[in-house]
C-alpha atoms as a PDB file:
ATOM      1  CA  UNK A   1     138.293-165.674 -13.814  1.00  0.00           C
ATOM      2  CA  UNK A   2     135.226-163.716 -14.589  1.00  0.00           C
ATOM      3  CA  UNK A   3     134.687-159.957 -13.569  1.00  0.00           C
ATOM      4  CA  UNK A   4     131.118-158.154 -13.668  1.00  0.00           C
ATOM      5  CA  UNK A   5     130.120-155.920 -16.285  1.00  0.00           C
ATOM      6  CA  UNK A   6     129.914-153.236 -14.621  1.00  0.00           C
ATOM      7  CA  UNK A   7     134.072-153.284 -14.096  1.00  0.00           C
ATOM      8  CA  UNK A   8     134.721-154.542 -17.556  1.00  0.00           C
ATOM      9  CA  UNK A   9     135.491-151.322 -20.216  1.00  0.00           C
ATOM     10  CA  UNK A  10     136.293-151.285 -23.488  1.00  0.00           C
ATOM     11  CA  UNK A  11     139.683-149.412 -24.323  1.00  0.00           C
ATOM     12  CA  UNK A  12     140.768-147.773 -27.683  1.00  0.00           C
ATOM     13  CA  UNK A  13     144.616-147.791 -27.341  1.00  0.00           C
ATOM     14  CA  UNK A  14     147.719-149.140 -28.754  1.00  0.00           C
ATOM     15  CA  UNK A  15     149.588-149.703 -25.786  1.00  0.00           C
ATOM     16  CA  UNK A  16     150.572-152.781 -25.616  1.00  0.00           C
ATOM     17  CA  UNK A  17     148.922-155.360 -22.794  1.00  0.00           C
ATOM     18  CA  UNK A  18     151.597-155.067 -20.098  1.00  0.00           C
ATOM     19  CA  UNK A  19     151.558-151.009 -20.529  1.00  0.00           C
ATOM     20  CA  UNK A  20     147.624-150.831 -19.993  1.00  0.00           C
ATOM     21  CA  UNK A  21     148.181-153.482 -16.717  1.00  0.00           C
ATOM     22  CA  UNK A  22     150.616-150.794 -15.414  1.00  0.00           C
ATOM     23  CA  UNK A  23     147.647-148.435 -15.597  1.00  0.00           C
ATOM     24  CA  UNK A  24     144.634-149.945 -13.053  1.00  0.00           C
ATOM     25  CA  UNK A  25     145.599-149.679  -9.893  1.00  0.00           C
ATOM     26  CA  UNK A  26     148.535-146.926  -9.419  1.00  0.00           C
ATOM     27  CA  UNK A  27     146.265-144.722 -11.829  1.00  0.00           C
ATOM     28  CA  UNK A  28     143.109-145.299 -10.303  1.00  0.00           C
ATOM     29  CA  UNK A  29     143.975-144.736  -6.750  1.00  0.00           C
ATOM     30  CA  UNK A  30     146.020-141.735  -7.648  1.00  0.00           C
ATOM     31  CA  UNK A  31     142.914-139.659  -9.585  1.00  0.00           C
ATOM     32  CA  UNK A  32     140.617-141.184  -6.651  1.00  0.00           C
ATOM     33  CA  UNK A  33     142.747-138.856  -4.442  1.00  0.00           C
ATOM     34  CA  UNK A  34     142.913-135.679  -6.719  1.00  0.00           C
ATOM     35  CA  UNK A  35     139.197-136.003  -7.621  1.00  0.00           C
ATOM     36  CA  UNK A  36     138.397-136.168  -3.526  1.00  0.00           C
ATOM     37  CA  UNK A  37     140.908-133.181  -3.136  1.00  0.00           C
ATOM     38  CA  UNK A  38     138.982-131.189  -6.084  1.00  0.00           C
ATOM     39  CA  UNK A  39     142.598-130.781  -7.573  1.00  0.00           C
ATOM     40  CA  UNK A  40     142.705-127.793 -10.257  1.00  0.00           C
ATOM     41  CA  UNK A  41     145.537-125.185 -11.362  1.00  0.00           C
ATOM     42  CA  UNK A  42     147.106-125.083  -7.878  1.00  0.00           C
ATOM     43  CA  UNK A  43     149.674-126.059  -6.091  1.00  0.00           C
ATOM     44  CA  UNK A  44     150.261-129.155  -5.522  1.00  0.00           C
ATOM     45  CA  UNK A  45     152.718-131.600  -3.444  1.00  0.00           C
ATOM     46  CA  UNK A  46     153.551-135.074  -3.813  1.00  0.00           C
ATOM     47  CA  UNK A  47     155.118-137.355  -1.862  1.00  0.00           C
ATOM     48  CA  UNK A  48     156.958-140.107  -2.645  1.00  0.00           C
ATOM     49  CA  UNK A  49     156.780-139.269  -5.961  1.00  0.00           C
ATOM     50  CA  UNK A  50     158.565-141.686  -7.590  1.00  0.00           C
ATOM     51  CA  UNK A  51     156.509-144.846  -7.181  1.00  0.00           C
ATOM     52  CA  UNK A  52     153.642-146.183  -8.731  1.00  0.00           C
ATOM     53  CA  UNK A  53     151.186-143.995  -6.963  1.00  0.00           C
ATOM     54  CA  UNK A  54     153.377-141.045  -6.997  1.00  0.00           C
ATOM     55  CA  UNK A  55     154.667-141.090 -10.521  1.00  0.00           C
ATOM     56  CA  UNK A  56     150.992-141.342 -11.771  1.00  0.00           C
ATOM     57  CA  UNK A  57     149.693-138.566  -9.836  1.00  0.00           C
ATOM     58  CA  UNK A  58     152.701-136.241 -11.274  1.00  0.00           C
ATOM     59  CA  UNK A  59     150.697-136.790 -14.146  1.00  0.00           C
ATOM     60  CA  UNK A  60     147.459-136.902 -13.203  1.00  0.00           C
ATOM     61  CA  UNK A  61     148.092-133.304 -11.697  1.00  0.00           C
ATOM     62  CA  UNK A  62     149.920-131.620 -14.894  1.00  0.00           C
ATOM     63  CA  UNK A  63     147.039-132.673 -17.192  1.00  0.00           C
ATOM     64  CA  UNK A  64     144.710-130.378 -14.319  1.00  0.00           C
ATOM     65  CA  UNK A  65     147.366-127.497 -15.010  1.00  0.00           C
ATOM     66  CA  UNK A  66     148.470-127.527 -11.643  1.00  0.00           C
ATOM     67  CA  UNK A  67     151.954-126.805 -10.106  1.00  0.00           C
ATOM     68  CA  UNK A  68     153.937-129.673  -9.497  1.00  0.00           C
ATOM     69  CA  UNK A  69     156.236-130.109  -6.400  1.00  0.00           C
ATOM     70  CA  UNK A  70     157.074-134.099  -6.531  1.00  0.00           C
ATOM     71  CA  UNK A  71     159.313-135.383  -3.368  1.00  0.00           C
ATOM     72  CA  UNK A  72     161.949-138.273  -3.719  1.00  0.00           C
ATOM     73  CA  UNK A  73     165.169-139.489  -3.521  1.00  0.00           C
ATOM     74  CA  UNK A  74     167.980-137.414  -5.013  1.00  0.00           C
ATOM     75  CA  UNK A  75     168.496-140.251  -7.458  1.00  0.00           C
ATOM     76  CA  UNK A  76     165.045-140.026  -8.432  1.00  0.00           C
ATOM     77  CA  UNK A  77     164.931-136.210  -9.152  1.00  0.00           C
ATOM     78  CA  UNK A  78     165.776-135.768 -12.681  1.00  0.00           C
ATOM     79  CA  UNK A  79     163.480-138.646 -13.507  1.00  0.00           C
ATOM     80  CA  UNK A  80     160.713-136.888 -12.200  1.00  0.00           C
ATOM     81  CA  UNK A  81     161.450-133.046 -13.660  1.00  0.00           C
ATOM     82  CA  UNK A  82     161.331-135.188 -17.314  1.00  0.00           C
ATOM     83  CA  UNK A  83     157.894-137.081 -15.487  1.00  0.00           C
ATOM     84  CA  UNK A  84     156.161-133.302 -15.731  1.00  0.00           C
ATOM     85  CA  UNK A  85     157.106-132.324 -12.053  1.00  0.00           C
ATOM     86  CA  UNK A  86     157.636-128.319 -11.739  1.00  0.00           C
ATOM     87  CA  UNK A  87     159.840-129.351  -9.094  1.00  0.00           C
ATOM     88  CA  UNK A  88     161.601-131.723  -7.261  1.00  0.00           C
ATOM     89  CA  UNK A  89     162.741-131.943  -3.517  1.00  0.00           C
ATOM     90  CA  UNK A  90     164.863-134.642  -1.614  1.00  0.00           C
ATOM     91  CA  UNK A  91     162.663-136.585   0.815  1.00  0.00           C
ATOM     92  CA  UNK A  92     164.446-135.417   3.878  1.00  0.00           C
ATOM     93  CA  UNK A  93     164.727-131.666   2.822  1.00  0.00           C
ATOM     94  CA  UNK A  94     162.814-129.037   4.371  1.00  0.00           C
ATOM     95  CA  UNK A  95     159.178-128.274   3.450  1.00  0.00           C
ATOM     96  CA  UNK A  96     158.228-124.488   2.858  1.00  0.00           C
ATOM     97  CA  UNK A  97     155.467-122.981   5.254  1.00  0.00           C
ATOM     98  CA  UNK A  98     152.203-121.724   3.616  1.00  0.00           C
ATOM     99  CA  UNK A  99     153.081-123.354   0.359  1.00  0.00           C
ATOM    100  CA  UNK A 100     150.859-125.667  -1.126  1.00  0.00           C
ATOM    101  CA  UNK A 101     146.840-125.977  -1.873  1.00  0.00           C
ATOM    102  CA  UNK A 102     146.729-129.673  -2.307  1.00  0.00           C
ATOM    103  CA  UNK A 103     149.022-132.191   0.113  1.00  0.00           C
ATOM    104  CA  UNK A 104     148.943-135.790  -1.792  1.00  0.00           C
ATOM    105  CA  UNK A 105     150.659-138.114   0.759  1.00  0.00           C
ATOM    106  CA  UNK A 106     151.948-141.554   0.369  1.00  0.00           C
ATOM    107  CA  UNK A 107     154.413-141.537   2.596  1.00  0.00           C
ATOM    108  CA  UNK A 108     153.016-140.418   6.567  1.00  0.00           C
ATOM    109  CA  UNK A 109     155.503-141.203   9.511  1.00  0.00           C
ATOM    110  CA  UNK A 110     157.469-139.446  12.041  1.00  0.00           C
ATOM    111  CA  UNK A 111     157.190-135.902   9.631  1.00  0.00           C
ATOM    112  CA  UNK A 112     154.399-135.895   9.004  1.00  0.00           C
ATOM    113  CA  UNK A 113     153.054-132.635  10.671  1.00  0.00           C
ATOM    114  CA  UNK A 114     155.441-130.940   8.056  1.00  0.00           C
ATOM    115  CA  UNK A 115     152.895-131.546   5.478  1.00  0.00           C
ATOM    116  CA  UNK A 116     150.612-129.514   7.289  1.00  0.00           C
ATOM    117  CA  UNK A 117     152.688-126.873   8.115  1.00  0.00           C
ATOM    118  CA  UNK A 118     153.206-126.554   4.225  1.00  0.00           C
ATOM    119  CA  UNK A 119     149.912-126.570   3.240  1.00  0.00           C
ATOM    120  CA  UNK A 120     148.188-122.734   3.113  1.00  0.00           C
ATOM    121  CA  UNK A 121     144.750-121.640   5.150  1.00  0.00           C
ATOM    122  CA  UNK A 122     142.224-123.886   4.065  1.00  0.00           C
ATOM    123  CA  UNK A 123     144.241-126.213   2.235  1.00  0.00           C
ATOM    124  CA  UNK A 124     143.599-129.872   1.743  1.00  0.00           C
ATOM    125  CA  UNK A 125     145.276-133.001   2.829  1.00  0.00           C
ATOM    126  CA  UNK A 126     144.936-136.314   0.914  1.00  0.00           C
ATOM    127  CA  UNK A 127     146.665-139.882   2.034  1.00  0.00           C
ATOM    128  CA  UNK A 128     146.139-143.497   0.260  1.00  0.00           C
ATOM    129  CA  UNK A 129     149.385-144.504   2.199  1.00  0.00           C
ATOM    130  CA  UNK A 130     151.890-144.793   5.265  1.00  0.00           C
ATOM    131  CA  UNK A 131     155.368-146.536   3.699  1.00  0.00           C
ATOM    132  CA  UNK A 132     157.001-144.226   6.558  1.00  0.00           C
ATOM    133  CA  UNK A 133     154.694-144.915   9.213  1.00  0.00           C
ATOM    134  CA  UNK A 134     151.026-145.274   9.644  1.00  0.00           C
ATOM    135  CA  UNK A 135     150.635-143.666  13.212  1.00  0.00           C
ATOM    136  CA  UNK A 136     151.438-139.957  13.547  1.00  0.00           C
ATOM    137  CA  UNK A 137     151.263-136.528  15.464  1.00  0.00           C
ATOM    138  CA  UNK A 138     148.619-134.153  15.200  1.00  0.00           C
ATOM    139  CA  UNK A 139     148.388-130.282  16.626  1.00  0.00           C
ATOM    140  CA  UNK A 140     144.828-129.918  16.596  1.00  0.00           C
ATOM    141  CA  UNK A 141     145.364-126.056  16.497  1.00  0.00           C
ATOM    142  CA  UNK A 142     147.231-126.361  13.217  1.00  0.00           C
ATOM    143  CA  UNK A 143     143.788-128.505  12.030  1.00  0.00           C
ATOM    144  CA  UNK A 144     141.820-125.985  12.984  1.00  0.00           C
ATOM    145  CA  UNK A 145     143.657-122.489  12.927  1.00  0.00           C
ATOM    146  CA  UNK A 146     144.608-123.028   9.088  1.00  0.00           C
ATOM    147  CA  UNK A 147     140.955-124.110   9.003  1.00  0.00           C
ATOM    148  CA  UNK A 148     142.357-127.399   6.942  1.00  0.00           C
ATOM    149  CA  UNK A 149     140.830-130.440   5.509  1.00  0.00           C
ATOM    150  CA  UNK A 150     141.790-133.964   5.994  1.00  0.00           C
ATOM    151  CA  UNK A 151     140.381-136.373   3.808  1.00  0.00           C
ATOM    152  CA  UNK A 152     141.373-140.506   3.452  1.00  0.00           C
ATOM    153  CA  UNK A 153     141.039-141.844   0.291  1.00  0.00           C
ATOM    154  CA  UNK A 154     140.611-145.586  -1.125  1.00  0.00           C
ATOM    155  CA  UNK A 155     136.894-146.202  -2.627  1.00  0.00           C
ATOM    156  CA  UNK A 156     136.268-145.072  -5.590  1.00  0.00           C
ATOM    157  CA  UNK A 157     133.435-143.564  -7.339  1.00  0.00           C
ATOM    158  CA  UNK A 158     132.969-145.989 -10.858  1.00  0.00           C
ATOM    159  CA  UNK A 159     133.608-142.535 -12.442  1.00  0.00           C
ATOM    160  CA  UNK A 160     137.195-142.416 -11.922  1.00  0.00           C
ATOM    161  CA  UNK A 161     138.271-145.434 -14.158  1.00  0.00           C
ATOM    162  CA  UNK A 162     136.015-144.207 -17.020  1.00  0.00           C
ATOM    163  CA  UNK A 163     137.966-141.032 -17.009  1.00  0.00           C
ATOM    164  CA  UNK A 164     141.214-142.909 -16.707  1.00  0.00           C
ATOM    165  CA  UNK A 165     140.135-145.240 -20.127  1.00  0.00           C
ATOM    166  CA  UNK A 166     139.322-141.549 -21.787  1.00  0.00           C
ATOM    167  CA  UNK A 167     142.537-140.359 -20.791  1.00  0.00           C
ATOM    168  CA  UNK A 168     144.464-143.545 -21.928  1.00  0.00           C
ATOM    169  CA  UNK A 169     142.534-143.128 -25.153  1.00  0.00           C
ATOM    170  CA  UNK A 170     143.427-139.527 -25.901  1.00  0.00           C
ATOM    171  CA  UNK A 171     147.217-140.030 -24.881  1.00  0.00           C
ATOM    172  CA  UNK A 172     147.171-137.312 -21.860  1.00  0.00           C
ATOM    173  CA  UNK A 173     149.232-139.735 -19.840  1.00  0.00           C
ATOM    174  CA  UNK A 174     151.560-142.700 -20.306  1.00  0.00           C
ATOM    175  CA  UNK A 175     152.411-145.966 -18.698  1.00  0.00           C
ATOM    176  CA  UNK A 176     155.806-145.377 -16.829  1.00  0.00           C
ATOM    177  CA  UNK A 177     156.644-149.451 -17.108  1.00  0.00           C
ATOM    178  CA  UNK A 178     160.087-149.515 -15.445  1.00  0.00           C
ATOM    179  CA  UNK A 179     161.124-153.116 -15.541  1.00  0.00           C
ATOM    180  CA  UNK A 180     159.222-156.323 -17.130  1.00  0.00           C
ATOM    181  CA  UNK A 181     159.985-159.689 -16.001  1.00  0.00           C
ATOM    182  CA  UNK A 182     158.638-163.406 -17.413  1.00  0.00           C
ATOM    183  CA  UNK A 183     156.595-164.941 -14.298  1.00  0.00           C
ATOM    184  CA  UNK A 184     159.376-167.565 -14.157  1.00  0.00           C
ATOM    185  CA  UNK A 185     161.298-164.845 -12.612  1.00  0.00           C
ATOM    186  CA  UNK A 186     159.222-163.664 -10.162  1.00  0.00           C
ATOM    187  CA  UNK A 187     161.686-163.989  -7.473  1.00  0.00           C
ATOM    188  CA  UNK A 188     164.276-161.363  -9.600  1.00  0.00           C
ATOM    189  CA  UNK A 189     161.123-159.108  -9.872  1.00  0.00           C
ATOM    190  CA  UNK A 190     160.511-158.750  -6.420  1.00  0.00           C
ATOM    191  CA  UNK A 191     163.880-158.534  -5.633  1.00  0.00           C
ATOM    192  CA  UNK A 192     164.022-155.474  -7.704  1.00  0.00           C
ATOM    193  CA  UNK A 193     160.830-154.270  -6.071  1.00  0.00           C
ATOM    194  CA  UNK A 194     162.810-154.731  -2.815  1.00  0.00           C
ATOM    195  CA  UNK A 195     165.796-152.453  -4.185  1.00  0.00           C
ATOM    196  CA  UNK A 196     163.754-149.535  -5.013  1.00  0.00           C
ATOM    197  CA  UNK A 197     166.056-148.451  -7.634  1.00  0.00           C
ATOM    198  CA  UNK A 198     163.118-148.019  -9.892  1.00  0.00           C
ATOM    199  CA  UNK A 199     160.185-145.721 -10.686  1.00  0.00           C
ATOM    200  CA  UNK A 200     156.579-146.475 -11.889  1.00  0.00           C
ATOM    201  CA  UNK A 201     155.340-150.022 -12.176  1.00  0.00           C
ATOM    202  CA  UNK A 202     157.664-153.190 -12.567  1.00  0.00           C
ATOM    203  CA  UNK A 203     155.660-155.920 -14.839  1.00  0.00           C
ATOM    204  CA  UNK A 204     154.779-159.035 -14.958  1.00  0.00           C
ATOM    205  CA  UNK A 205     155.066-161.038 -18.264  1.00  0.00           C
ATOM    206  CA  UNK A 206     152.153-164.161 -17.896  1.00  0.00           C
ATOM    207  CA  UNK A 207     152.082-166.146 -21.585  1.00  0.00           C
ATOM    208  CA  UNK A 208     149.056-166.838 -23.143  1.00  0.00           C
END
């Protein structure tokens, strides 16, 4: 397999190989969306927090110095308070009005206009996901009375991956590598993908 130079970067890290794989994806999409949403020492909400996505943009948003509100499972809660979330609130709990700058969604589906209602006048929505539902309701008066901002997110500028190496380098986040498996049991792999018991990135073990 051969990749162009331009996507090829040279890491300074001592993670091991299956630690930095857990990185690339899950990562990159997560800083794509807090770099779009301008992301600083705000706060912030995340939904489902505890995946690979969500557990890397707890992350990702701590480093900025923002305020941390990471949504889950109750089994999942603890996990993320000792992640770096400020706090933690079951998935089917009720949002606060007025209460957050930054909206990071992964989740969408049938509640969807809650996320709105929680985010404050001129606030700003991010998605890179629908695991509840892709199609949903929206009150066109809560777009435009709270004077909101609605942005998708999936391309991403080269500059995001770069920062992610620089981060790697300098330890300011860490591979959250919940289960490894040899490829000879992928089928037990995505069986406990399926189960959803974990949180971060389950790995794949290829020999050399």
């Amino acid at each position: 397999m051969q990749a162009e130079a331009t996507n090829a970067l040279v890491i300074d890290s001592t993670l091991s190989d299956l630690e930095l794989a857990s990185f690339p994806c899950a990562f990159s999409t997560a800083e794509g969306m807090i770099q779009r949403a301008g992301l600083g020492a705000e706060r912030v909400l995340i939904t489902g927090a505890s995946g690979g996505v969500g557990s890397a943009a707890v992350q990702l948003a701590k480093r900025r110095g923002a305020h941390v509100t990471a949504q889950t499972s109750l089994a999942k809660i603890d996990a993320l308070k000792a992640l770096g979330a400020d706090e933690a609130l079951d998935r089917d709990a009720t949002l606060p009005e007025d209460a957050f700058d930054v909206v990071l969604d992964l989740v969408g589906g049938e509640r969807w206009p809650k996320l709105l209602d929680a985010l404050v006048t001129r606030g700003r929505y991010v998605t890179s996901g629908a695991i509840a539902g892709p199609i949903v309701e929206l009150d066109l008066r809560t777009l435009y009375l709270k004077d909101l901002t609605l942005i998708g997110s999936t391309r991403q500028e080269p500059a995001v991956f770069s920062d992610l190496v620089g981060y790697i380098e300098r330890g300011e986040i860490r591979p959250l590598l919940a289960e490894s498996y040899p490829l000879k049991n992928l089928r037990r792999a995505q069986e406990a993908f399926l189960e959803k018991s974990h949180m971060g990135k389950i790995g794949i073990q290829v020999a050399a």
